[in-house]
C-alpha atoms as a PDB file:
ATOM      1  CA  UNK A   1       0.000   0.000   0.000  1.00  0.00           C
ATOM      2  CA  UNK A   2       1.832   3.402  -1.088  1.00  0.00           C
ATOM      3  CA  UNK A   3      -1.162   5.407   0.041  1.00  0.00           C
ATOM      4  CA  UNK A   4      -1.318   7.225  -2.698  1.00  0.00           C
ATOM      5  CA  UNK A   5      -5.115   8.593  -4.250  1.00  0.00           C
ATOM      6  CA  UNK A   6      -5.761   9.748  -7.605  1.00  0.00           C
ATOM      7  CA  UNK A   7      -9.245  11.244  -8.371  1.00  0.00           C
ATOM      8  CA  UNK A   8      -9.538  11.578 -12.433  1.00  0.00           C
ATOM      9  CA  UNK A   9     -12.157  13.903 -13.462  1.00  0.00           C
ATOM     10  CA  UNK A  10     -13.478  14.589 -16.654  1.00  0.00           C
ATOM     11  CA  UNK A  11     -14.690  18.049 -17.742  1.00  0.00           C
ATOM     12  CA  UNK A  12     -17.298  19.095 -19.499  1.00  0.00           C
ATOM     13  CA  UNK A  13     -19.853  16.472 -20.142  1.00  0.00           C
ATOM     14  CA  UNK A  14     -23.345  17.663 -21.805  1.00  0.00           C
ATOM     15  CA  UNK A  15     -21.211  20.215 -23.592  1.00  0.00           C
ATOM     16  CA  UNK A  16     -21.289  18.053 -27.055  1.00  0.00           C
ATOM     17  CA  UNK A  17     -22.089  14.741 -28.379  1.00  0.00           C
ATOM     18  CA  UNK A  18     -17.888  14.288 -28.761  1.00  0.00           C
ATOM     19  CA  UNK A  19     -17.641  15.014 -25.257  1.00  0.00           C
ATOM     20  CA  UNK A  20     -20.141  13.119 -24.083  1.00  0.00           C
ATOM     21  CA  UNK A  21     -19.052  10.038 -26.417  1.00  0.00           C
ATOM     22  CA  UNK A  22     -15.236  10.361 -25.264  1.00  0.00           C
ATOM     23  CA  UNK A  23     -15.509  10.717 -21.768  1.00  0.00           C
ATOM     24  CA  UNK A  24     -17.560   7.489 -20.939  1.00  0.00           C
ATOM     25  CA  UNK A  25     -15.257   6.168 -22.895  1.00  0.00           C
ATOM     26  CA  UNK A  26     -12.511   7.714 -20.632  1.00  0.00           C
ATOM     27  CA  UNK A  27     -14.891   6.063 -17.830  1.00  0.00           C
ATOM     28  CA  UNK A  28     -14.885   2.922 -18.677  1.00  0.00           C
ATOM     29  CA  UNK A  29     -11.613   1.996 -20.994  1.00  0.00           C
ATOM     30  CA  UNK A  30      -9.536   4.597 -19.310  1.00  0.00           C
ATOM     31  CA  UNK A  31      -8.658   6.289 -16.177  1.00  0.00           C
ATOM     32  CA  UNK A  32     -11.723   8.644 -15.761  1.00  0.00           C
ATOM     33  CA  UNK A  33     -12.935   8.002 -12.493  1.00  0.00           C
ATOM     34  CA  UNK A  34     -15.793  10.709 -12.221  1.00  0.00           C
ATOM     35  CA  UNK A  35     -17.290  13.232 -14.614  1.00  0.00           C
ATOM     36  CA  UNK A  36     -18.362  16.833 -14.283  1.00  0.00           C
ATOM     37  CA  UNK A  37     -21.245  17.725 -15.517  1.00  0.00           C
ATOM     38  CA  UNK A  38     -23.454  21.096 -17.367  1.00  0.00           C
ATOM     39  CA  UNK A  39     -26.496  21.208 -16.991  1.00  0.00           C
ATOM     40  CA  UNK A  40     -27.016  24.259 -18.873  1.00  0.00           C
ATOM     41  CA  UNK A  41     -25.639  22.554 -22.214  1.00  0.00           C
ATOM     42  CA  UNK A  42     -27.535  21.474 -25.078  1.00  0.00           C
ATOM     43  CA  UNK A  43     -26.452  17.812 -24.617  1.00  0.00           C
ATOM     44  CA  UNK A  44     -27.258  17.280 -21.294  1.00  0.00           C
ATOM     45  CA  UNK A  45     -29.803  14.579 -21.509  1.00  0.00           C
ATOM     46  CA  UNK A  46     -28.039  12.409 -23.568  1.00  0.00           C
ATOM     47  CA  UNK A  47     -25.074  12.609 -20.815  1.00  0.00           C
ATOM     48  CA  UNK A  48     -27.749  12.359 -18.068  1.00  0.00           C
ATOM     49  CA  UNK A  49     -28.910   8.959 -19.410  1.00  0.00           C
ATOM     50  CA  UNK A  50     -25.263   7.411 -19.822  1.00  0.00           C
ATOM     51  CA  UNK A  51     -24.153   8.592 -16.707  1.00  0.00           C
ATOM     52  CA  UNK A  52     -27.000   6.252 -15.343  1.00  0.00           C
ATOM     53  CA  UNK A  53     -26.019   3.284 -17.898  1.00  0.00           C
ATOM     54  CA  UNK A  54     -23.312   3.159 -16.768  1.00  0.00           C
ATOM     55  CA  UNK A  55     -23.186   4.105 -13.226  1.00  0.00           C
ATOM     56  CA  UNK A  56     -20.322   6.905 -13.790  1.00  0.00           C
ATOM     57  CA  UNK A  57     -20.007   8.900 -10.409  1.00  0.00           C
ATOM     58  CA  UNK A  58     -21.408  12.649 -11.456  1.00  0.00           C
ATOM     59  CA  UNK A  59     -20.718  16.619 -10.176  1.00  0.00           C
ATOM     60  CA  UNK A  60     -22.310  19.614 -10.882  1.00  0.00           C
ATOM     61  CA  UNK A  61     -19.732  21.528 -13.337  1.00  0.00           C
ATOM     62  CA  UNK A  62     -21.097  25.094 -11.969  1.00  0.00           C
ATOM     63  CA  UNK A  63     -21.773  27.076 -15.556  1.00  0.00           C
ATOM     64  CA  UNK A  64     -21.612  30.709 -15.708  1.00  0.00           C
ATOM     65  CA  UNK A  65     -19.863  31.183 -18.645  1.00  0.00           C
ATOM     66  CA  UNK A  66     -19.484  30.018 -22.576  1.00  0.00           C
ATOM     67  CA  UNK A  67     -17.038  30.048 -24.668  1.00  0.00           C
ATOM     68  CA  UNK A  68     -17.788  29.698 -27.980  1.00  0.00           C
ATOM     69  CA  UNK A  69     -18.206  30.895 -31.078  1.00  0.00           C
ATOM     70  CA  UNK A  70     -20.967  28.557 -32.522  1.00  0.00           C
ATOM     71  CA  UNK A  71     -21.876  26.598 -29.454  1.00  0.00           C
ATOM     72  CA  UNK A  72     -23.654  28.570 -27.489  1.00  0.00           C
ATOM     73  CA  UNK A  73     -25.907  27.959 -23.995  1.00  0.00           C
ATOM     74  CA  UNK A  74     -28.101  30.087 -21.899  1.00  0.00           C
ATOM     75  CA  UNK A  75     -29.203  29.723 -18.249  1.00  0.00           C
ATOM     76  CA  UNK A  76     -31.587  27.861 -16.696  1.00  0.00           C
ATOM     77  CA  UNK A  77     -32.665  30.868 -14.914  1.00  0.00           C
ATOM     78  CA  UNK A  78     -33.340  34.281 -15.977  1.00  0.00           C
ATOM     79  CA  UNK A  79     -31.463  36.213 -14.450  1.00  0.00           C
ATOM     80  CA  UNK A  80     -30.627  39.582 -16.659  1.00  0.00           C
ATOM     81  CA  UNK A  81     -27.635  39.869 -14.585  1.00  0.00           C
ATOM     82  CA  UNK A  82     -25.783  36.349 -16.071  1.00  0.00           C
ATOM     83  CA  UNK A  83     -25.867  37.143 -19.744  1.00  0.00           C
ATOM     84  CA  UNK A  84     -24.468  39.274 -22.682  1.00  0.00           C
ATOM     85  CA  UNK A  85     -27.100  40.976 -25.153  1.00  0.00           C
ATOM     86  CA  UNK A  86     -27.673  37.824 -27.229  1.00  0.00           C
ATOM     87  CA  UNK A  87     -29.707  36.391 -24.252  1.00  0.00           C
ATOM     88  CA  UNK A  88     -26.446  33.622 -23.388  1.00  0.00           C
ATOM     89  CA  UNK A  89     -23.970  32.951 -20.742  1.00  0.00           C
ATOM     90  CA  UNK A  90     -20.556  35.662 -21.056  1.00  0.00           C
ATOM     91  CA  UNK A  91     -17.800  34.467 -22.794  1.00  0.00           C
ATOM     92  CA  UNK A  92     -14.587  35.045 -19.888  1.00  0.00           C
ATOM     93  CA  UNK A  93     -14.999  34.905 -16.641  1.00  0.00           C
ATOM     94  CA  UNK A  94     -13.377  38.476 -16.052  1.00  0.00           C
ATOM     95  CA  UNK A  95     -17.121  38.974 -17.521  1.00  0.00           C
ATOM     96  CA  UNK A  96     -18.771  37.377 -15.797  1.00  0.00           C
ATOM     97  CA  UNK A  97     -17.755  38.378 -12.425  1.00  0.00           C
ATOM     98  CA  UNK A  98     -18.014  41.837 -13.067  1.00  0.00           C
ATOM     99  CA  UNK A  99     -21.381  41.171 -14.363  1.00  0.00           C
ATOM    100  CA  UNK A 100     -23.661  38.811 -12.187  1.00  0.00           C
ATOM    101  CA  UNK A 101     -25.882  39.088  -9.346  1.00  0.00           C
ATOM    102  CA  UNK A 102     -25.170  37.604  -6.088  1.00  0.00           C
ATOM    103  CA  UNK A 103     -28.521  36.373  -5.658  1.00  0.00           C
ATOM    104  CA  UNK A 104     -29.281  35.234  -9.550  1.00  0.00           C
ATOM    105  CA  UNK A 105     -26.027  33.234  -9.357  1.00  0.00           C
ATOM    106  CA  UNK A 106     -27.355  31.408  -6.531  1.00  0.00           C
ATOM    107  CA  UNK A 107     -30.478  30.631  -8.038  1.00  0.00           C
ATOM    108  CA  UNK A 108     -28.794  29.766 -11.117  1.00  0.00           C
ATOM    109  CA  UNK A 109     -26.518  27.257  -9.712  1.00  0.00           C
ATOM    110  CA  UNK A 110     -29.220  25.535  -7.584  1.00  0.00           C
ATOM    111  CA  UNK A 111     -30.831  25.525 -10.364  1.00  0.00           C
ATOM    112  CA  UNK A 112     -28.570  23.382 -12.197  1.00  0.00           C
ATOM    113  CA  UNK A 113     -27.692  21.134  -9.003  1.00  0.00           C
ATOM    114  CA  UNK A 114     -31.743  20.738  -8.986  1.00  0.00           C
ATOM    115  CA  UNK A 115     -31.443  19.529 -12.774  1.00  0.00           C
ATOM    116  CA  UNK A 116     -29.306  16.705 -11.909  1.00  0.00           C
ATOM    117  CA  UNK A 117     -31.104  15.635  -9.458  1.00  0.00           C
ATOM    118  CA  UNK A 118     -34.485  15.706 -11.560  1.00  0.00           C
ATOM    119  CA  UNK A 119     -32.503  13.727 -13.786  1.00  0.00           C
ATOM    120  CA  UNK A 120     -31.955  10.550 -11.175  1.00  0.00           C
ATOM    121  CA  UNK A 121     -27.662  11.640 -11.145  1.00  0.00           C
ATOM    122  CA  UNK A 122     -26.668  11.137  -7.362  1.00  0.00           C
ATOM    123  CA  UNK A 123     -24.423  14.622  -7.252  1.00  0.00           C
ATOM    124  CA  UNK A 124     -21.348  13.606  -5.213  1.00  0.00           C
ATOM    125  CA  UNK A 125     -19.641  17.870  -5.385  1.00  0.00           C
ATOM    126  CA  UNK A 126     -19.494  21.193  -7.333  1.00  0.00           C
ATOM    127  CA  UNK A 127     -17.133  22.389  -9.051  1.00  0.00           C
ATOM    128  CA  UNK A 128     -16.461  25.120 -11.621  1.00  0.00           C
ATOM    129  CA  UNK A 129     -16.360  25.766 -15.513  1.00  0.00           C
ATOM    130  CA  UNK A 130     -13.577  28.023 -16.365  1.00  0.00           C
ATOM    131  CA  UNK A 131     -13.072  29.446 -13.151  1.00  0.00           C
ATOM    132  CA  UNK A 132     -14.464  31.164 -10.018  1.00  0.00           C
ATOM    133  CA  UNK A 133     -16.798  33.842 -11.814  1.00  0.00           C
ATOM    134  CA  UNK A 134     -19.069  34.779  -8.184  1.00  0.00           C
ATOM    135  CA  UNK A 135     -16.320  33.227  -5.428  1.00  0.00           C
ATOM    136  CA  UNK A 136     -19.208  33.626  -2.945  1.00  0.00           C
ATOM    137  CA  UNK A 137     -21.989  31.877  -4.374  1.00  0.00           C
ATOM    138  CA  UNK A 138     -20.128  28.394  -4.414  1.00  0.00           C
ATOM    139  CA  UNK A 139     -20.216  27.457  -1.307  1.00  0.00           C
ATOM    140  CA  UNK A 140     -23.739  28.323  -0.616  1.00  0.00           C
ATOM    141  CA  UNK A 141     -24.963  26.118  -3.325  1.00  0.00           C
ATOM    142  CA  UNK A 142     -22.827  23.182  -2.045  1.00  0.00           C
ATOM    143  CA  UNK A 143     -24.129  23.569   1.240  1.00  0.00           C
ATOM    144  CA  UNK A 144     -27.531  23.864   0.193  1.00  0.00           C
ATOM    145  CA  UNK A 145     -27.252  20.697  -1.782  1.00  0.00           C
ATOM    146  CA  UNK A 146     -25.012  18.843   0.833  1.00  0.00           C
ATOM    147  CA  UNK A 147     -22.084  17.630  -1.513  1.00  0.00           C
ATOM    148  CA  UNK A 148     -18.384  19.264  -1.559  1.00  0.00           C
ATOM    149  CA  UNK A 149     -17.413  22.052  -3.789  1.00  0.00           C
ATOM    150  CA  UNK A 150     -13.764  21.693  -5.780  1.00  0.00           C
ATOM    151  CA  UNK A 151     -12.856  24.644  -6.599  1.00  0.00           C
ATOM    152  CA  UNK A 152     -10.493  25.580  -3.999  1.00  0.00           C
ATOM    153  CA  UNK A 153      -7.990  22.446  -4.180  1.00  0.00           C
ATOM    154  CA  UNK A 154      -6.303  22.620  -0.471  1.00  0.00           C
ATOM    155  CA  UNK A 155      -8.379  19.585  -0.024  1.00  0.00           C
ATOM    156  CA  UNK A 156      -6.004  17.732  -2.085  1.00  0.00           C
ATOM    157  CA  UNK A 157      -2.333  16.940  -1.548  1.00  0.00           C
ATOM    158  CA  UNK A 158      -1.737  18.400  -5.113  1.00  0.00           C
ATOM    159  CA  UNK A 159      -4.280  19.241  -8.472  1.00  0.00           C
ATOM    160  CA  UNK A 160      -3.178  19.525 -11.876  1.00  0.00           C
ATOM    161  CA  UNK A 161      -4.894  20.344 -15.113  1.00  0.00           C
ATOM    162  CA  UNK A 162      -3.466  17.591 -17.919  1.00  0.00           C
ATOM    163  CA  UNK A 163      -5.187  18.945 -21.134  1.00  0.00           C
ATOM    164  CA  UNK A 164      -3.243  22.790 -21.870  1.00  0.00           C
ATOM    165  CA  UNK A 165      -0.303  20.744 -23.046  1.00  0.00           C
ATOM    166  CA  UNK A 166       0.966  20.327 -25.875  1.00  0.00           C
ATOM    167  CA  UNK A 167      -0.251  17.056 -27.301  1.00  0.00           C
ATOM    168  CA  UNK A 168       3.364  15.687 -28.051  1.00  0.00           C
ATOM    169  CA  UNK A 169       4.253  16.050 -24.403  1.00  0.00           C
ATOM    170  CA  UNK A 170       1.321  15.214 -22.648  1.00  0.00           C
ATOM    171  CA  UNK A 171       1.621  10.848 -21.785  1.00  0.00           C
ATOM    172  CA  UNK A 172       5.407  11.899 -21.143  1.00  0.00           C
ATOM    173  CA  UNK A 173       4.141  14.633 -18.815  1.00  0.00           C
ATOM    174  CA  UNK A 174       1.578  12.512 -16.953  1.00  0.00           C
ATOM    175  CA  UNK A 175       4.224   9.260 -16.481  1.00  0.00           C
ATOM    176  CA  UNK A 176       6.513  11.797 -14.630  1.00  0.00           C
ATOM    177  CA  UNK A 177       3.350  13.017 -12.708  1.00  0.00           C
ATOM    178  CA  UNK A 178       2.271   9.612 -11.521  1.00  0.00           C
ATOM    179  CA  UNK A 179       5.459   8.455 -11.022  1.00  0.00           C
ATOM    180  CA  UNK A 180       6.079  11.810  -8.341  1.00  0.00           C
ATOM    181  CA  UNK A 181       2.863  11.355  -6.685  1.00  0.00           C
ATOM    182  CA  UNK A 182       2.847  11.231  -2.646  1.00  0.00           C
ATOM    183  CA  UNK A 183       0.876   9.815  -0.224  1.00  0.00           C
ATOM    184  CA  UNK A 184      -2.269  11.653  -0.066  1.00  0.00           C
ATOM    185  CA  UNK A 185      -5.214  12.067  -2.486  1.00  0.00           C
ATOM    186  CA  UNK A 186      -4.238  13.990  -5.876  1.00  0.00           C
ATOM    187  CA  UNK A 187      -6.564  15.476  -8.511  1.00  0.00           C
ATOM    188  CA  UNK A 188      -6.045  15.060 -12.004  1.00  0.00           C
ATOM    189  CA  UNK A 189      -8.827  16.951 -14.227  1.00  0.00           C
ATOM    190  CA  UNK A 190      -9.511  16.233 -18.337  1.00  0.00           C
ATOM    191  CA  UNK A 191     -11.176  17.227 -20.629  1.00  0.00           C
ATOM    192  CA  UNK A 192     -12.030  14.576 -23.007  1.00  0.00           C
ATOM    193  CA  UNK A 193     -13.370  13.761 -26.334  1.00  0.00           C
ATOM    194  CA  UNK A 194     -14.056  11.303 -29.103  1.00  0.00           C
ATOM    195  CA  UNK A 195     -12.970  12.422 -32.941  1.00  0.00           C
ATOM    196  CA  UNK A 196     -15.710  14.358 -34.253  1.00  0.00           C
ATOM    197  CA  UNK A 197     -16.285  17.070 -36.719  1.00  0.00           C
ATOM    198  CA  UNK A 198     -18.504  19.106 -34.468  1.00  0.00           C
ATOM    199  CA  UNK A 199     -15.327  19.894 -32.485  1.00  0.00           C
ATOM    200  CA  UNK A 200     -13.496  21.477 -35.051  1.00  0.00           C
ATOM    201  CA  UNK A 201     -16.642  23.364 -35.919  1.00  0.00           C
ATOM    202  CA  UNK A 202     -17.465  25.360 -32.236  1.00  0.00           C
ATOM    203  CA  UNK A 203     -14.682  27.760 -32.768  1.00  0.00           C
ATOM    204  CA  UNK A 204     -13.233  30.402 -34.666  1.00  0.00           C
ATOM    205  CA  UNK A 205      -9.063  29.422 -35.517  1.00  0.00           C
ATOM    206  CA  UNK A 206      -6.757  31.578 -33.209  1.00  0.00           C
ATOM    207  CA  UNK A 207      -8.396  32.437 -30.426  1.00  0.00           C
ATOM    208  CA  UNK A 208      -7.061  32.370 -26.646  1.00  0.00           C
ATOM    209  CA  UNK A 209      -9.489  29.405 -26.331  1.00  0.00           C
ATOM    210  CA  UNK A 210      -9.302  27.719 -29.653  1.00  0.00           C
ATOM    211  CA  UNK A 211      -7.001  24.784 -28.719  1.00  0.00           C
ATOM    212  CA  UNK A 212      -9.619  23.814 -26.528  1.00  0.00           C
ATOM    213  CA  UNK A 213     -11.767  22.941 -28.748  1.00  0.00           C
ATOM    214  CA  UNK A 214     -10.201  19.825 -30.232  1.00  0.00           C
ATOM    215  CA  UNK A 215      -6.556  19.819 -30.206  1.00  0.00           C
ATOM    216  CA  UNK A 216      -6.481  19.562 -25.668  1.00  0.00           C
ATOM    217  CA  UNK A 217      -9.463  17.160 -25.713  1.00  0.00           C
ATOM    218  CA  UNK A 218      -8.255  14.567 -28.252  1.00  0.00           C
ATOM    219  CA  UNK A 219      -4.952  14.590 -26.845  1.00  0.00           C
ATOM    220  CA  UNK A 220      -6.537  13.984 -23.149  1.00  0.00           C
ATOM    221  CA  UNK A 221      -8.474  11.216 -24.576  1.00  0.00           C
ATOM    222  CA  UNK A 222      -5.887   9.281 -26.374  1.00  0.00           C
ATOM    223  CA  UNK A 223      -3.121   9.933 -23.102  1.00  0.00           C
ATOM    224  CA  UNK A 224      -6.172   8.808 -20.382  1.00  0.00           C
ATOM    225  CA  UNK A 225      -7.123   5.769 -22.654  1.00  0.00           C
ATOM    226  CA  UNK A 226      -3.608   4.462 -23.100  1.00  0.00           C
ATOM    227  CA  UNK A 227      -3.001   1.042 -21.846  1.00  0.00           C
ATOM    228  CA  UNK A 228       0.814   2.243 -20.421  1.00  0.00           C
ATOM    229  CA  UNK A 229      -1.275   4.805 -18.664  1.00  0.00           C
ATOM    230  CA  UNK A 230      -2.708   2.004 -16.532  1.00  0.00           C
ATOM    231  CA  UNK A 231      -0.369  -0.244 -16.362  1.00  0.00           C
ATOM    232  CA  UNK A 232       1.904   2.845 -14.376  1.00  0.00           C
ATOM    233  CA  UNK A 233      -1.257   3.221 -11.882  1.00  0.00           C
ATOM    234  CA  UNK A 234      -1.181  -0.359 -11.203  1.00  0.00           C
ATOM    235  CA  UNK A 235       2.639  -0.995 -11.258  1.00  0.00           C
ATOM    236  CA  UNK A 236       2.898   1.863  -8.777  1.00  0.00           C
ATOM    237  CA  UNK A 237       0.109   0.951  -6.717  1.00  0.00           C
ATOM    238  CA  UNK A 238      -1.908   4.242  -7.200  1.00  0.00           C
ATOM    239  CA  UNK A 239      -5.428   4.126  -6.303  1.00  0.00           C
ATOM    240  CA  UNK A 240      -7.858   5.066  -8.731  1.00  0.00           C
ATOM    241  CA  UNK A 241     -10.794   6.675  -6.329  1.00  0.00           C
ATOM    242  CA  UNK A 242     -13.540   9.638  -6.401  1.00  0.00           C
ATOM    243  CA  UNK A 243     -13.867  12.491  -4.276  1.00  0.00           C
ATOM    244  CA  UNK A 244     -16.737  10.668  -2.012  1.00  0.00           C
ATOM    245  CA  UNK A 245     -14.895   7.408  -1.784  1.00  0.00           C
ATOM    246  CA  UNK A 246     -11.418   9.719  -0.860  1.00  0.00           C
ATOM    247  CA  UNK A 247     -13.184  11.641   1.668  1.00  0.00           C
ATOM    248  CA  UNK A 248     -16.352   9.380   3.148  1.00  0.00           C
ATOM    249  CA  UNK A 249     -16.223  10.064   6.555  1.00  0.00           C
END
């Protein structure tokens, strides 16, 4: 026993059919261990009913932003305060945060906690999409709905982002990483994908965001997927786990 944790948790799921498609397949083939998800997005029910297939452990991936050129979501709620002038969610969180109401935030984000549960997904925590757009609001929602929030990652002994790398680099980067790991339990977060046009198509070429559309997701799914990936985990005795199973009392 090395007493080392590592929760692996895929980002974005409801955002697309590709993400939705490559991340159970993270789940299940790979080293995906639970799955964030947005209620807001346009694909949410499809990734509501395989998160239930196939019993993947499910969060609440707080949304008050998008990103996108062509993809575009709105809120649950409507709350003036939490979009731009075509009616959907702001682009940055610099935006947002400047922007949003207190009080629609919260009702926003419950509302979204509220859609997974409607849905029959057990949420386990919270955590963000993009970043901390209304740093108050978090915890309140969490609390009301009685599962952790992620967001700020003291809880774990360390948390790293795999997909901004360059694709080349990345199963080289992530060996090293699991290979350095301590006792304690780490966080790895993805952002994963199956090859699909629609990912190419969501974006406009070289913007700050771009490389997220396809290039970081692609690359996360073929390095999580790996077989050498998992064989390291097991030949180093790393425990694959979730945040509930890391942290049951």
């Amino acid at each position: 026993m090395t007493g080392v944790q590592l929760v692996v948790r895929g980002d974005d799921f409801g955002m697309c059919h590709a993400v939705n498609a490559g991340t159970v397949e993270a789940f299940r083939n790979g080293i995906v261990t639970q799955v964030s998800v947005m209620a807001a997005c346009p694909w949410f029910e499809e990734a509501s009913v395989l998160a239930r297939e196939f019993a993947i452990p499910v969060g609440v991936h707080q949304t008050l932003t998008c990103e996108w050129d062509f993809l575009r979501w709105r809120p649950l709620t409507d709350g003036p305060s939490l979009v731009g002038e075509d009616g959907t969610f702001r682009r940055t969180v610099a935006d947002a945060k400047a922007a949003v109401s207190h009080a629609e935030v919260v009702r926003e984000l419950s509302a979204q906690a509220g859609k997974l549960s409607a849905a029959g997904l057990d949420v386990e925590y919270l955590d963000v999409h993009m970043g901390l757009a209304a740093p108050a609001a978090y915890g309140e929602v969490a609390a009301a709905v009685g599962a952790p929030f992620i967001g700020a990652e003291e809880m774990f002994a360390s948390a790293e982002t795999l997909s901004n790398r360059d694709a080349a680099d990345k199963k080289a980067w992530l060996l090293e990483y699991l290979h350095a790991l301590t006792p304690g339990v780490h966080l790895l977060i993805t952002h994963c994908a199956a090859a699909h046009p629609e990912l190419g198509a969501i974006h406009r070429p070289g913007s700050d965001t771009y490389r997220w559309a396809e290039e970081y997701r692609l690359s996360d799914q073929a390095v999580v997927t790996d077989p050498e990936i998992r064989q390291a985990i097991d030949d180093l005795s790393i425990e694959l786990t979730t945040v509930r199973e890391a942290f049951r009392a």
